[in-house]
Protein backbone atom coordinates (compact mmCIF):
# COMPACT_ATOMS: atom_id res chain seq x y z
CA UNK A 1 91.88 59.29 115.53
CA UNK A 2 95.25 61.12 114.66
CA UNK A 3 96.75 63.26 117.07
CA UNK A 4 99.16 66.50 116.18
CA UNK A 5 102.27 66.55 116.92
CA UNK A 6 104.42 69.73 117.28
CA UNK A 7 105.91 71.31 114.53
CA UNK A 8 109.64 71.95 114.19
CA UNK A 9 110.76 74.70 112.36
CA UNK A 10 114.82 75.40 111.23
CA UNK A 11 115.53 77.85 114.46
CA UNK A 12 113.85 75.05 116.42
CA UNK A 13 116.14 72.38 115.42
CA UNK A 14 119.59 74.74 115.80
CA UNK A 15 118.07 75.46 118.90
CA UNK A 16 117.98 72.27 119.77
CA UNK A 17 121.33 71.36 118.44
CA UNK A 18 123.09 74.33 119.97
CA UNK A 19 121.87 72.82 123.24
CA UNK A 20 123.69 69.40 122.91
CA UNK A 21 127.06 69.85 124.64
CA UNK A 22 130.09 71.35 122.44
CA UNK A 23 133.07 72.70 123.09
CA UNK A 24 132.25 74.70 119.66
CA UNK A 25 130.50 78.48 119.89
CA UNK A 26 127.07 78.97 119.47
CA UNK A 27 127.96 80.90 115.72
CA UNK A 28 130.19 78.33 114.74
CA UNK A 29 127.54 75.51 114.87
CA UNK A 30 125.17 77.84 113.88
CA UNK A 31 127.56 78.01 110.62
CA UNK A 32 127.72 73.88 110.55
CA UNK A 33 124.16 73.63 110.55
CA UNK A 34 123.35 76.12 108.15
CA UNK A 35 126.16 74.82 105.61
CA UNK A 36 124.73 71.73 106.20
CA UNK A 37 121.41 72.68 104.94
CA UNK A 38 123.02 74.81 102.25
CA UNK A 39 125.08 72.08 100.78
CA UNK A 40 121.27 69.47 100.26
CA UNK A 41 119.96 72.58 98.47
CA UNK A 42 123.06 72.83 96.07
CA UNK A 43 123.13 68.68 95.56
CA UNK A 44 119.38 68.74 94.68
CA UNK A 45 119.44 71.84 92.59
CA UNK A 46 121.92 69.51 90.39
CA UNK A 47 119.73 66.57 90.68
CA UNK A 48 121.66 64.85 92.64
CA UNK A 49 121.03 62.25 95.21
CA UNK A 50 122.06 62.35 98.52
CA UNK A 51 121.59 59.68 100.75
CA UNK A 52 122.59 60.04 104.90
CA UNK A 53 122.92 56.54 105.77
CA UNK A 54 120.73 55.37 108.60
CA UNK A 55 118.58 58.62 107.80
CA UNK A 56 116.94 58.17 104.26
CA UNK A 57 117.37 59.35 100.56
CA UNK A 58 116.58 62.99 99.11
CA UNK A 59 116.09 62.93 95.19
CA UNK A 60 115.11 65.46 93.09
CA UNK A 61 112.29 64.56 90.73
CA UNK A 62 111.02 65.74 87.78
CA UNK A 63 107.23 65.97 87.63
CA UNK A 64 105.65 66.00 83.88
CA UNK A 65 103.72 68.66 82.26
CA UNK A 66 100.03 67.50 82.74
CA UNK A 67 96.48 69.24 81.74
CA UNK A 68 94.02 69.73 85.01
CA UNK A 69 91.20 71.52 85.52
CA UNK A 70 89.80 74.67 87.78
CA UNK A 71 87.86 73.60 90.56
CA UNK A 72 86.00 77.07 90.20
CA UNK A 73 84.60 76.86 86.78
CA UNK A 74 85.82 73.47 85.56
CA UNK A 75 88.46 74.86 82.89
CA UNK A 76 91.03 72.77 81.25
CA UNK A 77 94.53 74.31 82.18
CA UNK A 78 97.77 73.30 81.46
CA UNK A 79 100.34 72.69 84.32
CA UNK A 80 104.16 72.65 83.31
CA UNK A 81 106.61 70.29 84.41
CA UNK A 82 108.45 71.52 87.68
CA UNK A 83 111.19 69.37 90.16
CA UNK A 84 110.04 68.25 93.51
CA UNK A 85 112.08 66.87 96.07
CA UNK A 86 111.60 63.18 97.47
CA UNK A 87 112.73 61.87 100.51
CA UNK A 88 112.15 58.41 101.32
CA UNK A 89 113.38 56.98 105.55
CA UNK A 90 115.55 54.16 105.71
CA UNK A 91 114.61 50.60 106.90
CA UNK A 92 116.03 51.89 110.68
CA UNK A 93 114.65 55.05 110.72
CA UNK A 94 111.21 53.55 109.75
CA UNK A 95 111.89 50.65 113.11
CA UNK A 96 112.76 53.23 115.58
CA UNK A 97 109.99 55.41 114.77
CA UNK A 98 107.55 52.64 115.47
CA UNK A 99 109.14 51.04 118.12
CA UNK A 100 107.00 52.71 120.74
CA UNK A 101 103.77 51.95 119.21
């Protein structure tokens, strides 16, 4: 049987980070973390891949135009390409998330 875990949102992680000890303001590494974030969205809108060592890959992928059909009255409908984002762990992210299994 699979058991929930808690959801974290974004304010849940700064809160979290704005917790750790720093001799920086709460609105300056409010500004880190949201620059952070700001600066994935920019690489992926380009396509680009960005990889955080020891963390795992982010890749933007391009999904082709495909024909599926509407589960209410079984019509054939055309769905247009679009980009999705991939993210795939690293080897040591994948090990210490199972080490306490």
């Amino acid at each position: 049987m699979k058991t929930r875990t808690p959801k974290q949102n974004k304010s849940d992680l700064l809160k979290s980070f704005l917790q750790s000890e720093t001799d920086l303001t709460p609105q300056i590494n409010e500004a880190i973390f949201n620059r952070f974030f700001d600066l994935l969205e920019e690489h992926l809108k380009k396509h680009q891949t960005i990889e955080l060592r020891n963390f795992g890959v982010f890749k933007s992928k391009l999904m082709p135009s495909r024909y599926g059909s509407d589960p209410r009255n079984k019509a054939k409908i055309y769905i247009p390409s679009k980009w999705k984002v991939a993210f795939k762990a690293s080897e040591s992210i994948n090990k210490r998330l199972n080490e306490k299994i």
